[in-house]
Each structure stands twice: as C-alpha cells, then as structure tokens.
PDB file of N, CA and C in Angstrom:
ATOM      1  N   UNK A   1       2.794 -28.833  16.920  1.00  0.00           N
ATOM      2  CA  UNK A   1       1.369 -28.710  16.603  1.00  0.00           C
ATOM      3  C   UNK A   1       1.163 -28.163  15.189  1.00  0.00           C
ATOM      4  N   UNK A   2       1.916 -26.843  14.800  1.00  0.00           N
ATOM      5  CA  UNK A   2       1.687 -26.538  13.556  1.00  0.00           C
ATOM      6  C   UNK A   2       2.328 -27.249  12.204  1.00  0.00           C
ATOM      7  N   UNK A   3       3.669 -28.554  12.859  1.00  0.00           N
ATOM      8  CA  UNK A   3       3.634 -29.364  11.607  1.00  0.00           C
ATOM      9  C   UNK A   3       2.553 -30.373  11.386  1.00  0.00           C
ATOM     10  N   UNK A   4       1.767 -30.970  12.428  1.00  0.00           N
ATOM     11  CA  UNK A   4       0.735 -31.984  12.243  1.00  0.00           C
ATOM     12  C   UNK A   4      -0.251 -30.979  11.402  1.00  0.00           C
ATOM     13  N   UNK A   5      -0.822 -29.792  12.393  1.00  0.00           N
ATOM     14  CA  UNK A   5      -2.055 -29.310  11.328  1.00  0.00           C
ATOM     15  C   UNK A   5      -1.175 -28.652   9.506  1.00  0.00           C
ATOM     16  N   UNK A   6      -0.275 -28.533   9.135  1.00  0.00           N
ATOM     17  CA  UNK A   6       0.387 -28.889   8.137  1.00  0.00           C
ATOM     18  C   UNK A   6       0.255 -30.170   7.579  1.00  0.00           C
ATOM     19  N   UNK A   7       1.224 -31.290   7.854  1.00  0.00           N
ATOM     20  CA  UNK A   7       0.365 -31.866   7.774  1.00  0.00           C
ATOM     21  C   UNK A   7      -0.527 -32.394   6.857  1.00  0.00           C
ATOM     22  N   UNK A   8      -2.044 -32.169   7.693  1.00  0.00           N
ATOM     23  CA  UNK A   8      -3.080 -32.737   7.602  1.00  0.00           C
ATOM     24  C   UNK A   8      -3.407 -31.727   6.196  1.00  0.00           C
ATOM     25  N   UNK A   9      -3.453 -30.747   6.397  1.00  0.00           N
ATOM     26  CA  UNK A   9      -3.426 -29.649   5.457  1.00  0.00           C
ATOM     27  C   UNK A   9      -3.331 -30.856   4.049  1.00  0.00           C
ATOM     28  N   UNK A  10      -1.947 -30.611   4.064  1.00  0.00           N
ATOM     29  CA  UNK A  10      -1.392 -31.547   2.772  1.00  0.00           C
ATOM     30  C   UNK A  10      -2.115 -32.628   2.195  1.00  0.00           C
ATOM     31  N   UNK A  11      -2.347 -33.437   3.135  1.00  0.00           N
ATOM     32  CA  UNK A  11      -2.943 -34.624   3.068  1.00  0.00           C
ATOM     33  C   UNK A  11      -4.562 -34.539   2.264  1.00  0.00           C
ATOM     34  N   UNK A  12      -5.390 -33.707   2.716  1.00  0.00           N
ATOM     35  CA  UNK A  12      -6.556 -32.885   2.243  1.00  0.00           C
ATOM     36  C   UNK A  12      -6.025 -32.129   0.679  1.00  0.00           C
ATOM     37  N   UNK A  13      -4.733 -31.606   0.581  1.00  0.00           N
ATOM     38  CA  UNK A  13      -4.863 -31.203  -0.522  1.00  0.00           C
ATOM     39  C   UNK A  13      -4.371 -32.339  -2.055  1.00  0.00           C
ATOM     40  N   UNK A  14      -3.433 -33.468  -1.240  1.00  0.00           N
ATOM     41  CA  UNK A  14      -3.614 -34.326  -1.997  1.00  0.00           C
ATOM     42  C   UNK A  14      -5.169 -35.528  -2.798  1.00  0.00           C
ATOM     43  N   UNK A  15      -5.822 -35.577  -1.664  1.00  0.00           N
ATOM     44  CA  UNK A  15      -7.084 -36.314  -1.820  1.00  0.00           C
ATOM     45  C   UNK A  15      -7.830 -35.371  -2.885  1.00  0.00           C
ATOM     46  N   UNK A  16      -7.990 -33.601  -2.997  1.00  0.00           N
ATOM     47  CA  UNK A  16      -8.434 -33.181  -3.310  1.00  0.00           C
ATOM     48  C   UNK A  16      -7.757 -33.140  -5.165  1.00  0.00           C
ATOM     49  N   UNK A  17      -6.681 -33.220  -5.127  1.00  0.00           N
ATOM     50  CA  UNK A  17      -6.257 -33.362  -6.442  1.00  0.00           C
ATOM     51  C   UNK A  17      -6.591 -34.708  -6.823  1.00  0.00           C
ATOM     52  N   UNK A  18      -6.844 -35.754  -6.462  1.00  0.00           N
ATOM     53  CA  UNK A  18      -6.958 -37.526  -6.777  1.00  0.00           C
ATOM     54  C   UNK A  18      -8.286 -37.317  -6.898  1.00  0.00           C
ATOM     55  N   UNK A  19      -9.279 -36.462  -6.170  1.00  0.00           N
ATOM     56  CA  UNK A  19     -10.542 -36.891  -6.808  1.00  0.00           C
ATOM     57  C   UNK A  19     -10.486 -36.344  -8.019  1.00  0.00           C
ATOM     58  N   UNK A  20     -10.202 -34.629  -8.068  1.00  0.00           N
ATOM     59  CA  UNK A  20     -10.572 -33.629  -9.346  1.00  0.00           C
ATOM     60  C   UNK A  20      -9.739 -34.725 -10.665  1.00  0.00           C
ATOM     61  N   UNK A  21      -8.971 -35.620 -10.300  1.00  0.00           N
ATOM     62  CA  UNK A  21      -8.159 -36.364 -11.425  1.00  0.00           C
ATOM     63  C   UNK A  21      -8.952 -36.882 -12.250  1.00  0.00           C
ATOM     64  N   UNK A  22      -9.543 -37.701 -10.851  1.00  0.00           N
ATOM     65  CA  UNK A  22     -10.604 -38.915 -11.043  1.00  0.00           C
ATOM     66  C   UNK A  22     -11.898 -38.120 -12.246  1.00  0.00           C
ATOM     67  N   UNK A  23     -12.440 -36.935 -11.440  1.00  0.00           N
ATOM     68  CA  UNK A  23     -13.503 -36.767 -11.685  1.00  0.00           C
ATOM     69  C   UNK A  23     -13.110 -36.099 -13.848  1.00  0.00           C
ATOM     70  N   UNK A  24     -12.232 -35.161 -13.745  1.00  0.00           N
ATOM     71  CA  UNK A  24     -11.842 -35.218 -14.951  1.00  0.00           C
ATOM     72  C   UNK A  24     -11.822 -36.520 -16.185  1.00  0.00           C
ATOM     73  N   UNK A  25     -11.314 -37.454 -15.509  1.00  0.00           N
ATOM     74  CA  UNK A  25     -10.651 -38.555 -16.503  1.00  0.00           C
ATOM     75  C   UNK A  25     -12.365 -38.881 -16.741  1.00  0.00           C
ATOM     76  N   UNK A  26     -13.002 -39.027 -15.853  1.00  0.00           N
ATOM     77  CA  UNK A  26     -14.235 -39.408 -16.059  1.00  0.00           C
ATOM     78  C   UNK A  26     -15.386 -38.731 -16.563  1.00  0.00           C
ATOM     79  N   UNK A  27     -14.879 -37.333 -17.017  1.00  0.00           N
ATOM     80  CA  UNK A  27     -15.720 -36.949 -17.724  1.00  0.00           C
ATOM     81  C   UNK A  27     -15.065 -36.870 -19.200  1.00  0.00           C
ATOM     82  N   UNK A  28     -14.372 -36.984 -19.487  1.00  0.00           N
ATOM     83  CA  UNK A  28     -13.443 -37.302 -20.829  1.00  0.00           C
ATOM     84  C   UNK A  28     -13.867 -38.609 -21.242  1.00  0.00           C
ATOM     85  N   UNK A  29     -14.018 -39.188 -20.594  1.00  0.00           N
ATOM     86  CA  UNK A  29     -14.497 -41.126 -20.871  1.00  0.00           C
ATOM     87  C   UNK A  29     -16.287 -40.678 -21.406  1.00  0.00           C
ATOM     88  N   UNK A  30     -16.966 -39.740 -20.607  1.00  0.00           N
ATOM     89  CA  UNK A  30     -18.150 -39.434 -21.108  1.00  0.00           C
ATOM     90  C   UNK A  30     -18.263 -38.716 -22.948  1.00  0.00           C
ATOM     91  N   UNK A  31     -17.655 -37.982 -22.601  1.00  0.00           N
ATOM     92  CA  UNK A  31     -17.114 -37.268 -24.069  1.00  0.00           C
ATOM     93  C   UNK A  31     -16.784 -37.900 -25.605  1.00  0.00           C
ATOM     94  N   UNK A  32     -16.093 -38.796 -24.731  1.00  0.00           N
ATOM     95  CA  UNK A  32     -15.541 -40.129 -26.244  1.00  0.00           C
ATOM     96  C   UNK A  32     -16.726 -40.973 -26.332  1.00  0.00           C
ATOM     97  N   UNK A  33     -17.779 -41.211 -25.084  1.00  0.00           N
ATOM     98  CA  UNK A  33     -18.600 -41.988 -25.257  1.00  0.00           C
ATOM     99  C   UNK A  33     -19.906 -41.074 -26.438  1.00  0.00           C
ATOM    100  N   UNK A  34     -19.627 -39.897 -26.166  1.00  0.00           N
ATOM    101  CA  UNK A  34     -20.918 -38.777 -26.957  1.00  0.00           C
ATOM    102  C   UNK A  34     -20.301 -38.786 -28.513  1.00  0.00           C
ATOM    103  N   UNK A  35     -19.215 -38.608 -28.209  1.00  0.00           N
ATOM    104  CA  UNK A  35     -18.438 -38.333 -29.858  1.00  0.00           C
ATOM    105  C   UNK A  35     -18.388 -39.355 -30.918  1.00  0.00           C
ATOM    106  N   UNK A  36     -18.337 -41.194 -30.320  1.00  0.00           N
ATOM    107  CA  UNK A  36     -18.103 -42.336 -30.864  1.00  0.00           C
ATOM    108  C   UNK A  36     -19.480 -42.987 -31.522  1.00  0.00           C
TER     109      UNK A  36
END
C-alpha cells in the first residue's frame, strides 16, 4: 500500500515539474516577445 501511495506521490511530482517547465518556457517566449 505504501509503495502505490509512493508511487502516485511521484507521479504528481513529476506532472508538477512538466507543467512549472511548461509554464516557465512560456513565459520567456513572452519576454523575447516584449524585448523584440
């Protein structure tokens, strides 16, 4: 039981780094768009 809720754990903390990626890269794309 405590390797599944592990785990899931993980899984949540990966998604959570792929958005903050996402959401970074995409505000850098805003930035070059202000600066250009």
């Amino acid at each position: 039981m405590n390797s599944i809720i592990r785990g899931y754990d993980n899984d949540l903390f990966v998604q959570d780094k792929a958005l903050w990626g996402l959401r970074s890269r995409t505000l850098e794309l805003k930035i070059d768009d202000v600066f250009t």
